[in-house]
Protein backbone atom coordinates (compact mmCIF):
# COMPACT_ATOMS: atom_id res chain seq x y z
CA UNK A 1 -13.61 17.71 -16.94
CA UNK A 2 -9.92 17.60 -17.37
CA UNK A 3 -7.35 15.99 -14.97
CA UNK A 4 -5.40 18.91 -14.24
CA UNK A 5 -1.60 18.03 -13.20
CA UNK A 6 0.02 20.06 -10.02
CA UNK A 7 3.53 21.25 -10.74
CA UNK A 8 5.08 19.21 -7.90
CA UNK A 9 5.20 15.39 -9.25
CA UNK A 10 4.60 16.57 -12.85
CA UNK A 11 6.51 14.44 -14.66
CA UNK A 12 5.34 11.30 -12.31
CA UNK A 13 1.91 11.79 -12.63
CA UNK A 14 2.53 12.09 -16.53
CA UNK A 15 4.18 8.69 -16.52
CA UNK A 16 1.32 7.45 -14.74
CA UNK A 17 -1.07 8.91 -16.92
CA UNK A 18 0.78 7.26 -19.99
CA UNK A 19 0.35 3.54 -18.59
CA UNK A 20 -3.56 4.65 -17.88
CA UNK A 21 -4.06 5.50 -20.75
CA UNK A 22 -3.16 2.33 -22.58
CA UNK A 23 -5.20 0.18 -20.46
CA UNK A 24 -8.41 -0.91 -19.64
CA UNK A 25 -8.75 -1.38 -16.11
CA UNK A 26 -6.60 0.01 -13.56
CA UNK A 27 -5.75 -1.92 -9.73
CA UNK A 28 -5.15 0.33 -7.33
CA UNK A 29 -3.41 -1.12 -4.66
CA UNK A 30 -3.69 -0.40 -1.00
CA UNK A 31 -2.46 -1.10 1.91
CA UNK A 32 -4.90 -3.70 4.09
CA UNK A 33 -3.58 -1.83 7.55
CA UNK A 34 -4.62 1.30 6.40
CA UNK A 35 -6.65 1.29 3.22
CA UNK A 36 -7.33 5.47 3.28
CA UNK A 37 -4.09 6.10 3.89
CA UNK A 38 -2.70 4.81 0.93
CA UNK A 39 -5.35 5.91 -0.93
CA UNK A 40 -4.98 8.45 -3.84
CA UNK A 41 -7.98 10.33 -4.45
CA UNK A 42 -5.77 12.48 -7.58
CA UNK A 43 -5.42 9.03 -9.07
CA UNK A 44 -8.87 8.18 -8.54
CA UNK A 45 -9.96 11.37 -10.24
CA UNK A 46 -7.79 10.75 -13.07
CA UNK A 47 -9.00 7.26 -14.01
CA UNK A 48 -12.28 8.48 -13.80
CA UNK A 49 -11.70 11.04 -16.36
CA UNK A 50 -10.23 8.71 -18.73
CA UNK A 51 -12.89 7.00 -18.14
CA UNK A 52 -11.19 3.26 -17.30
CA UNK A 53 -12.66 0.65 -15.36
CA UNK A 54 -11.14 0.75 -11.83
CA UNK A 55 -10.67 -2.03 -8.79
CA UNK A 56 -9.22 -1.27 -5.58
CA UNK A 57 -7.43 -3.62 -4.52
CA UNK A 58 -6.65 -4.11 -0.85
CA UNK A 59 -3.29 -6.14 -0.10
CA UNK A 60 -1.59 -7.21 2.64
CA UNK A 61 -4.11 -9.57 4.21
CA UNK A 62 -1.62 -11.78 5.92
CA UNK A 63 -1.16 -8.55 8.29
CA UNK A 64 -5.03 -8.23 9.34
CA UNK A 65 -8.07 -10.66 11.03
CA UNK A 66 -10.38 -11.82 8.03
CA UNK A 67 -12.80 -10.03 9.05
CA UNK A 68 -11.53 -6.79 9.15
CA UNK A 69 -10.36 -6.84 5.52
CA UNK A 70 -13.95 -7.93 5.03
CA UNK A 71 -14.95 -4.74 6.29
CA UNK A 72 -12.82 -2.32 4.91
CA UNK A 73 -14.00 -3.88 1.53
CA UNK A 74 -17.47 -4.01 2.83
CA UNK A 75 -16.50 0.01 3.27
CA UNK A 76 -15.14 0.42 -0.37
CA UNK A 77 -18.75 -0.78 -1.43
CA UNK A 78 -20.96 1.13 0.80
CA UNK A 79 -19.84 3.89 -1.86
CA UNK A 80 -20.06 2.22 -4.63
CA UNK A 81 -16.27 0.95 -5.38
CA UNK A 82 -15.36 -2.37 -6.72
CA UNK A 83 -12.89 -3.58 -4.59
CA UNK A 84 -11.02 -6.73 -2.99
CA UNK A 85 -8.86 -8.09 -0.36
CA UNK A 86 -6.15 -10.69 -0.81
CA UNK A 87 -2.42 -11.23 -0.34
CA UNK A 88 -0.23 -11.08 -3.15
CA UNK A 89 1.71 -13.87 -1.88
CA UNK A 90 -1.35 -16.21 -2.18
CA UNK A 91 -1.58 -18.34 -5.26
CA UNK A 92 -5.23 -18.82 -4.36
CA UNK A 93 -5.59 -15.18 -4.22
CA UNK A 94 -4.11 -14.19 -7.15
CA UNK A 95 -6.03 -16.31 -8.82
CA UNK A 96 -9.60 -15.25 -7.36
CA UNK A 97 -8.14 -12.13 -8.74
CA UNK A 98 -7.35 -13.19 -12.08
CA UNK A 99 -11.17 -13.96 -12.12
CA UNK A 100 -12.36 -10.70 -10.74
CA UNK A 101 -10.28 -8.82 -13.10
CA UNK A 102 -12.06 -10.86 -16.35
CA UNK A 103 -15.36 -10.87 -15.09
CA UNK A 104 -15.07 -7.04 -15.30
CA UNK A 105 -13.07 -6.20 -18.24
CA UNK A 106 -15.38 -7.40 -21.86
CA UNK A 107 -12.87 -5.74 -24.30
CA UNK A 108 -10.52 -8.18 -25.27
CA UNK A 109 -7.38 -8.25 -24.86
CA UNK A 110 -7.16 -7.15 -21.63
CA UNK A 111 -4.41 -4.78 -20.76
CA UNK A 112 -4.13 -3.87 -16.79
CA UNK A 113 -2.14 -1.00 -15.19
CA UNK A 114 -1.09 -1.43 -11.49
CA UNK A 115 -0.46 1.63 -9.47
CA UNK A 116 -0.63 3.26 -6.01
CA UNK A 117 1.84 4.19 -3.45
CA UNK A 118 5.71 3.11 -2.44
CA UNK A 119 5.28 -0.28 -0.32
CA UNK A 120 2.18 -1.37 -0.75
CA UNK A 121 2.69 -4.86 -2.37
CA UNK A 122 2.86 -3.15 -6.32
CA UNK A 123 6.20 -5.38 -7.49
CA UNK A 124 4.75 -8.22 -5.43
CA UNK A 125 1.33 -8.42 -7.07
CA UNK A 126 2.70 -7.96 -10.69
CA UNK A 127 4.95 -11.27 -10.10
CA UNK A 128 2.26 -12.87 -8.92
CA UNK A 129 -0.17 -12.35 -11.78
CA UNK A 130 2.98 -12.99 -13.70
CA UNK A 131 3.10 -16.49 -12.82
CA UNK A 132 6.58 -18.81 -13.26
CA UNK A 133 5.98 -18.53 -17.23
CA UNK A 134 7.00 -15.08 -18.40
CA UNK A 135 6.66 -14.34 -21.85
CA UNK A 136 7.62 -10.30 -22.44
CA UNK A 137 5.59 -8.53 -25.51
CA UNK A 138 4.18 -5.55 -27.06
CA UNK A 139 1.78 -7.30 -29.20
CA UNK A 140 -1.07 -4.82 -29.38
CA UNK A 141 -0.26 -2.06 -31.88
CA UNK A 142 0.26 1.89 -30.20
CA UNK A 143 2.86 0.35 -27.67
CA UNK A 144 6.23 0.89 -27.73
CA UNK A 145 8.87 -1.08 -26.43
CA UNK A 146 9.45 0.62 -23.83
CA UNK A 147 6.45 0.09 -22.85
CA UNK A 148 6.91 -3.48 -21.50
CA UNK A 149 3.80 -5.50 -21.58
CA UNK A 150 3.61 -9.16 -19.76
CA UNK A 151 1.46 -11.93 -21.74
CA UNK A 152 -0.40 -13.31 -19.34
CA UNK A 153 -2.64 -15.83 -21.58
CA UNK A 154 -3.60 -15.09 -25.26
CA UNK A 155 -6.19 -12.09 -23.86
CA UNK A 156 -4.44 -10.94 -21.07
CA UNK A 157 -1.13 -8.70 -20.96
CA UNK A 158 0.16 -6.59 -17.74
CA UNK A 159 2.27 -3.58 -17.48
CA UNK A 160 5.46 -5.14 -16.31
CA UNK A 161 6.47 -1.89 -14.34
CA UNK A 162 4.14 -0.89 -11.79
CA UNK A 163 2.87 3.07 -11.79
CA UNK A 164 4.11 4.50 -8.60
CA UNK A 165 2.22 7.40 -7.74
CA UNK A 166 3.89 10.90 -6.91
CA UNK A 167 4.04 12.10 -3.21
CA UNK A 168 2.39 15.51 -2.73
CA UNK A 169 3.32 16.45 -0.07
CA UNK A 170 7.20 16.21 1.71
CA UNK A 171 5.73 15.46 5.52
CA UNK A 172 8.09 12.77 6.59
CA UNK A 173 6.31 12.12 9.87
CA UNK A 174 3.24 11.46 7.38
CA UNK A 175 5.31 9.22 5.09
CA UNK A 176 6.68 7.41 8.16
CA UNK A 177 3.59 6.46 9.12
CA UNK A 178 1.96 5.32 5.70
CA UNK A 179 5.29 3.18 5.24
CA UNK A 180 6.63 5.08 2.60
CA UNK A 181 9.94 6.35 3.97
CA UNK A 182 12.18 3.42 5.42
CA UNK A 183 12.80 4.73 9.04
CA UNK A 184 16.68 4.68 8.76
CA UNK A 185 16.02 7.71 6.27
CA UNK A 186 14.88 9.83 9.05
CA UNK A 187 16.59 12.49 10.67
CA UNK A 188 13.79 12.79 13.68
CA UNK A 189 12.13 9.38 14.26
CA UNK A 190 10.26 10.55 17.51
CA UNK A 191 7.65 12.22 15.79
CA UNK A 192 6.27 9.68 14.13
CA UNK A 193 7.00 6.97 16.39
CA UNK A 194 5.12 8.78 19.10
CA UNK A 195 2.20 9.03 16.60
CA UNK A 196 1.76 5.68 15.98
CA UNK A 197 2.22 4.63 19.65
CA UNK A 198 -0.69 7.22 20.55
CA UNK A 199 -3.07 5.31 18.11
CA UNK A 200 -1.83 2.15 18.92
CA UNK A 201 -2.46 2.90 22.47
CA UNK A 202 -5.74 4.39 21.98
CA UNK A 203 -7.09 1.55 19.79
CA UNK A 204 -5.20 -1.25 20.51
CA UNK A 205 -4.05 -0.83 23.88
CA UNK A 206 -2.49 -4.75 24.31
CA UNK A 207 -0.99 -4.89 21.02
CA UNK A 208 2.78 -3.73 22.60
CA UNK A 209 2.75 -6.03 25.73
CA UNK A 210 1.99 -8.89 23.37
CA UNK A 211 4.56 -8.04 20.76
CA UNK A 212 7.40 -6.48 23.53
CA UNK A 213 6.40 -7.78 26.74
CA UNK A 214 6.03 -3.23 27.84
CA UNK A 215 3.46 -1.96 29.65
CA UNK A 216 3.20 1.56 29.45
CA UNK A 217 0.20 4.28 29.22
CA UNK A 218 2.51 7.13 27.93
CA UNK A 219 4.58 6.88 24.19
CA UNK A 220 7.33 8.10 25.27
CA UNK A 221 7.45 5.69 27.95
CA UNK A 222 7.00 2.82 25.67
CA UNK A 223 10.21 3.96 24.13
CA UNK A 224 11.97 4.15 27.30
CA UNK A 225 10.85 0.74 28.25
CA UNK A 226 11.79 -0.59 24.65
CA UNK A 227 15.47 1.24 24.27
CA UNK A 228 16.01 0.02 27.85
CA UNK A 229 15.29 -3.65 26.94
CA UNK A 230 16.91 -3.72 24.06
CA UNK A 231 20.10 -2.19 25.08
CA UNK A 232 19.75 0.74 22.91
CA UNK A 233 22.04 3.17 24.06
CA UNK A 234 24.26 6.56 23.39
CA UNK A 235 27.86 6.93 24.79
CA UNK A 236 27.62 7.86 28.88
CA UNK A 237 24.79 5.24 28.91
CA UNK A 238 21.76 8.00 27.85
CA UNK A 239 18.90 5.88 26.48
CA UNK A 240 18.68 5.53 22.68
CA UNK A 241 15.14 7.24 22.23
CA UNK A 242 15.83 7.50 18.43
CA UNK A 243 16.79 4.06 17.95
CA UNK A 244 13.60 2.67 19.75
CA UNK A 245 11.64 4.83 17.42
CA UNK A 246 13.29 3.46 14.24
CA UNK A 247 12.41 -0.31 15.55
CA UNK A 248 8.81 0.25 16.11
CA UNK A 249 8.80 2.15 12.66
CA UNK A 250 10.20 -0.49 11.24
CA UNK A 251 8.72 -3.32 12.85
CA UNK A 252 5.21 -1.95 11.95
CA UNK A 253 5.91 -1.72 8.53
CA UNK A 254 7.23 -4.94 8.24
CA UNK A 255 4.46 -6.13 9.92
CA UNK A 256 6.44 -7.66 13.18
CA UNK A 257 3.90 -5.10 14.89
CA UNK A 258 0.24 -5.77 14.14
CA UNK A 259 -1.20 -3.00 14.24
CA UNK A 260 -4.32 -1.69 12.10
CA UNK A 261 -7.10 0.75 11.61
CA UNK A 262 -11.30 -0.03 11.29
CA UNK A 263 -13.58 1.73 8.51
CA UNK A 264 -15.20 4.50 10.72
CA UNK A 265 -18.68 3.76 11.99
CA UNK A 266 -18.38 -0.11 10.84
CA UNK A 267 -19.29 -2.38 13.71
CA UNK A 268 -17.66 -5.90 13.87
């Protein structure tokens, strides 16, 4: 069947499609915090067509228990994904990757793609796999040189520039949320601040008096609390709402604020 491209993102997902094309196995990268979120299902489909071998890869580990990234990976399995955990940051990592990645790839050389969403470790995971000794090529005949390939060892070359997938849809509360919008970007903060604060208050209802010293049932009155200890405020005194919604935005997606999601129906 053919991968059929949606006029929004054209030209993105045809960039994308270029660098897939070219290689022979394709990292996905997610997001450890919140694997399906960052999850592209059009990319997935498109691999598949081209018929390259695929790894998800789950980053971000530093920002999640052990276990649960075992789990989510665990998840990935139970349907019959390859896929890992590890943070890009992590020698040892990168190199248990470096392994995975051989072990599954028998044409030789191997030339890997790395794609997925804004902010989910892409740049990070390329330097790492890059290593301190960078030697830029385009060895392998049908590239270009544009196309900017990485030598990792005699039978191993990267994409230097990572494929960053097209956003569908322009929901900024949604984009918040996945960390793909910086927070100062957004005109209405509350939204998705409340959102979060919901979840995290549903699932992990200790998380904000560890991290802010706030106790609070209600969203909105974590945000009080927050702007009010802070100092966060607009001209008569009026408390900042906005501004406490930008810091937990931002703090969770810098990972200040520890807060992640379980594969549904997973026990631990």
């Amino acid at each position: 069947m053919r991968f059929k491209f949606k006029s929004k993102g054209k030209n993105a997902w045809f960039r994308v499609k270029k660098v897939l094309e070219k290689a022979n196995i394709v990292l996905e990268v997610l997001d450890a915090r919140d694997p399906l979120a960052t999850r592209s299902l059009d990319l997935e489909g498109l691999i598949k067509n081209l018929n390259k071998k695929f790894l998800l890869v789950l980053n971000k580990t530093d920002l999640v228990p052990k276990n649960i990234a075992k789990k989510w990976v665990e998840y990935f399995k139970s349907f019959g994904y390859i896929a890992t955990a590890i943070n890009a940051k992590n020698k040892k990592d990168i190199e248990k990757l470096k392994r995975k990645i051989r072990s599954l790839v028998e044409e030789k050389p191997i030339v890997l793609a790395i794609v997925g969403y804004p902010n989910v470790g892409k740049s990070t995971l390329i330097n790492g796999l890059k290593g301190r000794y960078v030697a830029e090529t385009s060895p392998i005949p049908g590239f270009t040189k544009g196309e900017k390939l990485v030598k990792i060892d005699e039978n191993f070359f990267i994409f230097d520039t990572p494929g960053i997938l097209p956003l569908r849809k322009i929901n900024f509360t949604e984009l918040a949320l996945k960390g793909f919008i910086s927070p100062e970007k957004l005109k209405n903060p509350l939204t998705p601040a409340l959102k979060l604060l919901n979840e995290i208050l549903r699932l992990m209802p200790n998380l904000l008096q560890k991290t802010y010293k706030i106790k609070a049932d209600d969203a909105y009155e974590v945000l009080k609390l927050l702007a009010a200890k802070r100092g966060f405020l607009l001209k008569g005194g009026e408390l900042n709402i906005d501004e406490a919604s930008r810091l937990i935005l931002r703090d969770w997606q810098s990972g200040k604020l520890k807060f992640y999601k379980l594969p549904e129906n997973f026990n631990l």
